[in-house]
C-alpha atoms as a PDB file:
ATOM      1  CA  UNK A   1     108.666 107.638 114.765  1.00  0.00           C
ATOM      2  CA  UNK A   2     106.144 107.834 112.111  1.00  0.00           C
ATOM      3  CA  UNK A   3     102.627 106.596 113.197  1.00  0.00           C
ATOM      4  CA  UNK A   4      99.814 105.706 110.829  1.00  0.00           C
ATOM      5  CA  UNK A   5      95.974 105.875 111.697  1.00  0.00           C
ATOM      6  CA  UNK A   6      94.318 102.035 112.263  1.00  0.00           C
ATOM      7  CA  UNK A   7      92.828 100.545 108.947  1.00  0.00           C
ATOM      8  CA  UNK A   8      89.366  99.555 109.618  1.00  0.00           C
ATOM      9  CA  UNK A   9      88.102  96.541 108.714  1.00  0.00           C
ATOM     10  CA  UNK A  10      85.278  98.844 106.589  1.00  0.00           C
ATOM     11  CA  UNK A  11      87.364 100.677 104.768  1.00  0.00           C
ATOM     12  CA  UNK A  12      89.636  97.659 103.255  1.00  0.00           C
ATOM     13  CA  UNK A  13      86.873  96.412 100.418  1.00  0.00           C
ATOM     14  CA  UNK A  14      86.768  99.876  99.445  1.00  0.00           C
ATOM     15  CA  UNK A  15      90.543 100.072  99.661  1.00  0.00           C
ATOM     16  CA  UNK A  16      91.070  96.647  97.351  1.00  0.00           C
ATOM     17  CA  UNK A  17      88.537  97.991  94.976  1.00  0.00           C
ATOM     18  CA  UNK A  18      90.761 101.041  94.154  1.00  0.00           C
ATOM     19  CA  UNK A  19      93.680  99.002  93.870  1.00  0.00           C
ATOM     20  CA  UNK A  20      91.947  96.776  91.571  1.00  0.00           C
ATOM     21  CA  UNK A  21      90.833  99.480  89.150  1.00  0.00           C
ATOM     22  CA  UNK A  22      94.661 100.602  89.601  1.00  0.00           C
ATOM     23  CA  UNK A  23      95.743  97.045  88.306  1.00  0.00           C
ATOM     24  CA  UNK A  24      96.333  95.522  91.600  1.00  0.00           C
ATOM     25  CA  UNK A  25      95.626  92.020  92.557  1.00  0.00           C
ATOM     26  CA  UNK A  26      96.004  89.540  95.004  1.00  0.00           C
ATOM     27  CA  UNK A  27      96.235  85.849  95.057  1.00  0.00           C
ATOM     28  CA  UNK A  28      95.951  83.011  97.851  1.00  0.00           C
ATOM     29  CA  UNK A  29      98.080  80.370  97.071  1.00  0.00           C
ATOM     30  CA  UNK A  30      99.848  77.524  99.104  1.00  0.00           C
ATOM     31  CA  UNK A  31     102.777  79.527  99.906  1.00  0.00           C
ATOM     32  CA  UNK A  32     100.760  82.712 100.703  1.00  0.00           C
ATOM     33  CA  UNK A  33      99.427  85.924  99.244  1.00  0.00           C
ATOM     34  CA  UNK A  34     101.276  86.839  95.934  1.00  0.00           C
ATOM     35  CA  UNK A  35     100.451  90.607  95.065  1.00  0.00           C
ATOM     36  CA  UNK A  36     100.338  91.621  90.972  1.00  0.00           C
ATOM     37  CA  UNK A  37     100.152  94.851  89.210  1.00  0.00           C
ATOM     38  CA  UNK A  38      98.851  93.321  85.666  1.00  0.00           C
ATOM     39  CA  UNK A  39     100.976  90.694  85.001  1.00  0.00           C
ATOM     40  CA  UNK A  40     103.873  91.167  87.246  1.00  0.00           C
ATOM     41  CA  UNK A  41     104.906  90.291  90.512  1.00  0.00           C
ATOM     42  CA  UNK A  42     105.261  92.187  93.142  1.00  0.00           C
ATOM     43  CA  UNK A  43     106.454  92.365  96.846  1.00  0.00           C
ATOM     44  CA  UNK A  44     104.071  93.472  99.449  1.00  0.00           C
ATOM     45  CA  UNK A  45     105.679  95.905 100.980  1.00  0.00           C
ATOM     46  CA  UNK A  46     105.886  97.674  96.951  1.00  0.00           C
ATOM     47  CA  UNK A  47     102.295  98.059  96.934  1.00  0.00           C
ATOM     48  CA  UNK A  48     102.562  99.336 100.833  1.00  0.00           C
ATOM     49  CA  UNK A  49     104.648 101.824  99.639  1.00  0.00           C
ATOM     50  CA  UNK A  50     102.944 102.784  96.678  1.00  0.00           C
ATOM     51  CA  UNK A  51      99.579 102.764  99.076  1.00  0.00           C
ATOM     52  CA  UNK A  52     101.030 105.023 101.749  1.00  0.00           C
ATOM     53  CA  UNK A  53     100.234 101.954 104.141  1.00  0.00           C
ATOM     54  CA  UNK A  54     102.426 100.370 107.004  1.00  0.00           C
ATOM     55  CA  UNK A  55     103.063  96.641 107.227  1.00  0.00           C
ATOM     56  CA  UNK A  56     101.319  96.696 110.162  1.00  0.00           C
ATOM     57  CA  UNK A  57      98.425  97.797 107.568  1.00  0.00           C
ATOM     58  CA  UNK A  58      99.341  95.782 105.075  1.00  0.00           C
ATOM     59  CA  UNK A  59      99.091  92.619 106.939  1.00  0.00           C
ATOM     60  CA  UNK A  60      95.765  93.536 108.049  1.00  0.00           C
ATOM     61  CA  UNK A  61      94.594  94.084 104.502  1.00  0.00           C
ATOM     62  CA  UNK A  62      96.248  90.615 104.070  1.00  0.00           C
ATOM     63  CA  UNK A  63      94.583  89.034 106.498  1.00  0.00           C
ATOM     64  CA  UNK A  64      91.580  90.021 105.546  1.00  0.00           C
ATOM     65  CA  UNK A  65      92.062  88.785 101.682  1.00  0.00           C
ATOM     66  CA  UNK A  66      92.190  85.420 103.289  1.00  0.00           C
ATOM     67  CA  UNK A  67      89.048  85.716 104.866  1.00  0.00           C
ATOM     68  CA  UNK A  68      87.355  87.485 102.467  1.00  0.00           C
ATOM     69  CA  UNK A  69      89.150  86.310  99.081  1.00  0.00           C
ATOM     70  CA  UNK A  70      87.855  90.113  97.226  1.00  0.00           C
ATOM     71  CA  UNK A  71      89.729  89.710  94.200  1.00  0.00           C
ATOM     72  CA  UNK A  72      88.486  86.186  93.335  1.00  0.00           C
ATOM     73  CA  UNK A  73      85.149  88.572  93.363  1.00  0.00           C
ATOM     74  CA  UNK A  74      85.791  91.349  91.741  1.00  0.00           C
ATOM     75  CA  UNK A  75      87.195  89.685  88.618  1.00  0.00           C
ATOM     76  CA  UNK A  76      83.947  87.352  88.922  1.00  0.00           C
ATOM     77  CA  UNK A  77      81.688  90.687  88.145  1.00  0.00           C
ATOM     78  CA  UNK A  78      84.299  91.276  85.832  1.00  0.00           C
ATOM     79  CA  UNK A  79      83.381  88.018  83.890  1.00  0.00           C
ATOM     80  CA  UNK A  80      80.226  89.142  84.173  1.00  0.00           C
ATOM     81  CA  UNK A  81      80.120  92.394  82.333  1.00  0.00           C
ATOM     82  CA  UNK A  82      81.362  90.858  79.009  1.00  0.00           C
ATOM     83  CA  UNK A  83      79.257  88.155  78.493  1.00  0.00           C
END
């Protein structure tokens, strides 16, 4: 039985801002959080995988995306680089 260290609730913004510069992004939408990498769609236990994280993590980093709605933010700084 594999067992993964708890994800802190500090460390996810740091967490979603590396897999934003890594061309990761998350949406809220009315059937739930739909996870990108560019342009494509992906499921969320891909980027788990990819991340090294559990689903036990990954729903924790979920649930705080809908609390928090980070990507929303970081592409708003985003916005505001090139004008």
């Amino acid at each position: 039985m594999m067992i993964s260290r708890t994800l802190e609730k500090k460390d996810i913004p740091n967490l979603l801002r590396a897999m934003w510069e890594d061309g990761i992004s998350a949406y809220i939408t009315s059937t739930g959080i739909e996870w990108y990498h560019a342009e494509y769609r992906v499921n969320k236990s891909v980027v788990g995988d990819v991340w090294g994280l559990s689903s036990t993590q990954m729903d924790r980093v979920q649930n705080y995306i809908y609390g928090n709605d980070p990507f929303d933010n970081l592409y708003k700084h985003e916005y505001e680089k090139s004008d």
